[in-house]
Protein backbone atom coordinates (compact mmCIF):
# COMPACT_ATOMS: atom_id res chain seq x y z
CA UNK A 1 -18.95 -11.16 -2.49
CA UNK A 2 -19.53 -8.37 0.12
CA UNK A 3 -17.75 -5.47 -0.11
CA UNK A 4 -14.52 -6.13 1.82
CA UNK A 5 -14.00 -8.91 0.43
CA UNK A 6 -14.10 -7.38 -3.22
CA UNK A 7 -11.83 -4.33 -1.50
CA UNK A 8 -9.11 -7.30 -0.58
CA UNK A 9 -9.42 -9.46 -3.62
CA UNK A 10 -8.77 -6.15 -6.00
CA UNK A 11 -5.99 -5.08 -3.52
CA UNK A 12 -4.03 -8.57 -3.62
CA UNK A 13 -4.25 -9.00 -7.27
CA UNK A 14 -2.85 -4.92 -7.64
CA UNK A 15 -0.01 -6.16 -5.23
CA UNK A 16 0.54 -9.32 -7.19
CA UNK A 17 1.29 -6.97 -10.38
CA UNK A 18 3.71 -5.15 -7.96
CA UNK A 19 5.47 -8.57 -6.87
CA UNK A 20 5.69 -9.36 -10.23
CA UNK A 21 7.24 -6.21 -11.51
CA UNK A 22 10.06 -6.40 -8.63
CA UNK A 23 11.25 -9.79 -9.99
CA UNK A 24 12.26 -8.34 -13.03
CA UNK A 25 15.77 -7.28 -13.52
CA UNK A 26 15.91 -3.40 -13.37
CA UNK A 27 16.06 -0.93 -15.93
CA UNK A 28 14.18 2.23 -16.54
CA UNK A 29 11.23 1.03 -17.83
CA UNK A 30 10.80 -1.68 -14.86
CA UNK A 31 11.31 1.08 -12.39
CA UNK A 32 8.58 3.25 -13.49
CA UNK A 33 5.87 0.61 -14.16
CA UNK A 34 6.66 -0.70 -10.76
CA UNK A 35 6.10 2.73 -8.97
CA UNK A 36 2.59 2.80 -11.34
CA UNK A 37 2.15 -0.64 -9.90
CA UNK A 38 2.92 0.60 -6.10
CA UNK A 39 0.78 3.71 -6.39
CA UNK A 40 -2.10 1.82 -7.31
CA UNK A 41 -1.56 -1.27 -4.89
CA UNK A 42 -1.50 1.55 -2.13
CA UNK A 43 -4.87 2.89 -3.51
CA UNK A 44 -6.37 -0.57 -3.22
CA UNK A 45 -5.19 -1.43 0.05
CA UNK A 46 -6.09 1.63 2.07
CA UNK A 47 -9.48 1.56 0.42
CA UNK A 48 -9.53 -2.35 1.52
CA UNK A 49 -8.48 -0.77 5.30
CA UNK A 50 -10.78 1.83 5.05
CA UNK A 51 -13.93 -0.71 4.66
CA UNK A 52 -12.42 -3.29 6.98
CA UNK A 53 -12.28 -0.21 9.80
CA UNK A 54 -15.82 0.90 9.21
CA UNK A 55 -17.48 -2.42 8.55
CA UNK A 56 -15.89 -3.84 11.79
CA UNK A 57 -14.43 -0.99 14.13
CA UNK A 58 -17.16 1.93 13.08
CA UNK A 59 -14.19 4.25 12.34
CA UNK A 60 -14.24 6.82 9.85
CA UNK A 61 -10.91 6.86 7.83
CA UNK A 62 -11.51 9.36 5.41
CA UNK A 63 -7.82 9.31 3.65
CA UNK A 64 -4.93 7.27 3.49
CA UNK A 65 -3.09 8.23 7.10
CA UNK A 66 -5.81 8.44 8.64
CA UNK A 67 -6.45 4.53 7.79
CA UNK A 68 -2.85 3.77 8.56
CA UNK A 69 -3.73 5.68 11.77
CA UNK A 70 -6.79 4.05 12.59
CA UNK A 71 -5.74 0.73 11.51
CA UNK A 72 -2.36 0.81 14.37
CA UNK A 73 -5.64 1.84 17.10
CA UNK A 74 -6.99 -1.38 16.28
CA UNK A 75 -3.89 -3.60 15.84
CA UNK A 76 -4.17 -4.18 12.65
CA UNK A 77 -0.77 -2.68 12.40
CA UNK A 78 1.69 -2.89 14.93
CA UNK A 79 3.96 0.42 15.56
CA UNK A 80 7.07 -0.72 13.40
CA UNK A 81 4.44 -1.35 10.20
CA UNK A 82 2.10 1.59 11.03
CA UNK A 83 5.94 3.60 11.08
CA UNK A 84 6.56 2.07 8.05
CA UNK A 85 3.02 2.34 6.71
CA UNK A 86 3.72 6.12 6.97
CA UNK A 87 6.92 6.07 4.56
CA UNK A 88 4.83 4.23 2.16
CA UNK A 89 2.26 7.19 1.90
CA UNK A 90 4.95 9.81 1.44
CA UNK A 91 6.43 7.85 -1.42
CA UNK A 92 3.26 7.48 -3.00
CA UNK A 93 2.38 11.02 -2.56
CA UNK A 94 6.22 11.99 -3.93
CA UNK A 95 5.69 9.92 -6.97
CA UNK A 96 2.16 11.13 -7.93
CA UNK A 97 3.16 14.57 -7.63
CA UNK A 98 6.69 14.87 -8.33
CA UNK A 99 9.13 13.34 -10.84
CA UNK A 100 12.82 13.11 -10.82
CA UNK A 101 15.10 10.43 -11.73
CA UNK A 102 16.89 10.45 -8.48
CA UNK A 103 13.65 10.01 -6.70
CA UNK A 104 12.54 7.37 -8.89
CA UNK A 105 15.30 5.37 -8.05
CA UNK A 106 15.52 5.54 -4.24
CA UNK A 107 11.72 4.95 -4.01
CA UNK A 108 12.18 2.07 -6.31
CA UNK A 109 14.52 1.13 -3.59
CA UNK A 110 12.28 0.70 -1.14
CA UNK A 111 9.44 -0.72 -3.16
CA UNK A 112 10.46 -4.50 -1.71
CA UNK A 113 9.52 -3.17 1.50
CA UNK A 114 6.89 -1.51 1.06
CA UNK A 115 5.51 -4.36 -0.72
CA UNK A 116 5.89 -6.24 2.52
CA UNK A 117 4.33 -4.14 4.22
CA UNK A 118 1.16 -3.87 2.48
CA UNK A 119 1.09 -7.84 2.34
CA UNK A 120 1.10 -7.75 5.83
CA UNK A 121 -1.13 -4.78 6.17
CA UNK A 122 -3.67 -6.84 3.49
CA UNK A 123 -2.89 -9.86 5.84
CA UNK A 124 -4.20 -8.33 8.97
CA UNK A 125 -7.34 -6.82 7.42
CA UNK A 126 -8.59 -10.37 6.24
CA UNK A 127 -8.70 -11.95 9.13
């Protein structure tokens, strides 16, 4: 398996614990293992973009907005995802860093979309 490949295998299967995670009814405990389950998805996948823009565009993407960046240059993402792509980091970088209850809830919020977008950011990259 080359290395892209293994990038988007590990980076579907993270987002399939994420999927599964959301289906749950909510409670405290679901909340907070799916934002463990979104921060590491997001890992996986801009790791998977990162590869996918150096193996096939030669572009350096040495963090994770600078591959959500890169990745709009090459249409990979279109503006609306690469906008949304954006929101996605923050959260992650709010929920490693920070914690409050409040938070926690509005970024569990917008995990469903976020999940779609990283689906369709996985999507793009594979093809």
């Amino acid at each position: 398996m080359d290395r892209l490949t293994h990038r988007i295998s590990v980076a579907r299967r993270a987002l399939t614990t994420l999927d599964d995670v959301l289906a749950k009814p909510k409670s405290a405990e679901i909340r907070d293992a799916a934002i463990k389950r979104f921060e590491y998805t997001f890992e996986a996948a801009w790791k998977a973009a990162q590869v996918f823009l150096q193996e096939r565009h030669g572009v350096d993407a040495p963090s994770p907005k600078t591959a959500i960046r890169a990745s709009w240059e090459v249409g990979a993402l279109d503006e609306a995802q690469a906008r949304a792509a954006f929101v996605l980091a923050e959260d992650r970088n709010l929920t490693v860093h920070t914690y409050d209850e409040d938070l926690a809830d509005e970024i569990f919020a917008r995990l469903p979309t976020h999940a779609a977008v990283l689906s369709d950011w996985l999507a793009a990259i594979q093809k």
